[in-house]
Protein backbone atom coordinates (compact mmCIF):
# COMPACT_ATOMS: atom_id res chain seq x y z
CA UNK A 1 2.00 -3.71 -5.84
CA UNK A 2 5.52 -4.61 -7.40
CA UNK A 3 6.43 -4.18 -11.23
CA UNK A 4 6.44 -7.36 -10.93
CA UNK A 5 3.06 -8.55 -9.86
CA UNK A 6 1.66 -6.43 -12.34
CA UNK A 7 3.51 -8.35 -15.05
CA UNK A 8 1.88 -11.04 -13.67
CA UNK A 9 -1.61 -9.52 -13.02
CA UNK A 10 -1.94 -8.65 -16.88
CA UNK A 11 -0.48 -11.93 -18.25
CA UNK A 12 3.25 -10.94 -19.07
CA UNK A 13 5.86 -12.88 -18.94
CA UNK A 14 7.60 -11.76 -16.00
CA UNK A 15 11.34 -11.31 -17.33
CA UNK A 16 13.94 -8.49 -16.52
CA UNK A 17 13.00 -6.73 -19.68
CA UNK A 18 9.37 -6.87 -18.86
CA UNK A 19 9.70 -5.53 -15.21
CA UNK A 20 12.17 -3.06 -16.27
CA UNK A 21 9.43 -1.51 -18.73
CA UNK A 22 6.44 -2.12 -16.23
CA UNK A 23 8.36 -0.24 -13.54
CA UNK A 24 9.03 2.61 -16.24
CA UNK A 25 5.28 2.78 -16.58
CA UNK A 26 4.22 2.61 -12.78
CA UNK A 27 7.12 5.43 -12.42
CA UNK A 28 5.63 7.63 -15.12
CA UNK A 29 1.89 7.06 -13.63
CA UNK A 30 3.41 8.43 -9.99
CA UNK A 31 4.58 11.71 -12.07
CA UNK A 32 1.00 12.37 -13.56
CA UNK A 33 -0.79 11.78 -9.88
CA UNK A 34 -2.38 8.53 -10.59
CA UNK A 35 0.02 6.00 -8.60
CA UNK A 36 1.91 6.30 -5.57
CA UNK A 37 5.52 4.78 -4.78
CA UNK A 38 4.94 5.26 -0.46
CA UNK A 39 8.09 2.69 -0.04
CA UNK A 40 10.58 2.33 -2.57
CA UNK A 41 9.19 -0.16 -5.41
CA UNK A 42 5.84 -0.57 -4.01
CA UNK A 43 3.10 1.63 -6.23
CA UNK A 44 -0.79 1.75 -4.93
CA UNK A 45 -3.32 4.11 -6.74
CA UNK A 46 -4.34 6.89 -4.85
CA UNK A 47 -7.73 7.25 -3.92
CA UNK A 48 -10.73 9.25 -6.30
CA UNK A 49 -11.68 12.94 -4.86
CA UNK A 50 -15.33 12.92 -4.58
């Protein structure tokens, strides 16, 4: 998913500044484990250990 379509996904308004800080978060998720960025841009959540 794209900065963003999450902007959109959680009702904000999708402008530069908005993205800009949405792809800040996404990035910071991907350093703690919880996203991944497979292709450049494009973050999924990687899967629960069971």
């Amino acid at each position: 998913m794209r900065a963003k379509d999450v902007c959109l996904a959680v009702g904000v308004d999708p402008t530069p500044k908005h993205v800009e800080g949405a792809r800040a978060r996404l990035k910071r998720m991907v350093t703690r484990k919880i996203l991944t960025e497979d292709e450049p841009g494009i973050f999924t959540l990687i899967p629960k250990r069971t």
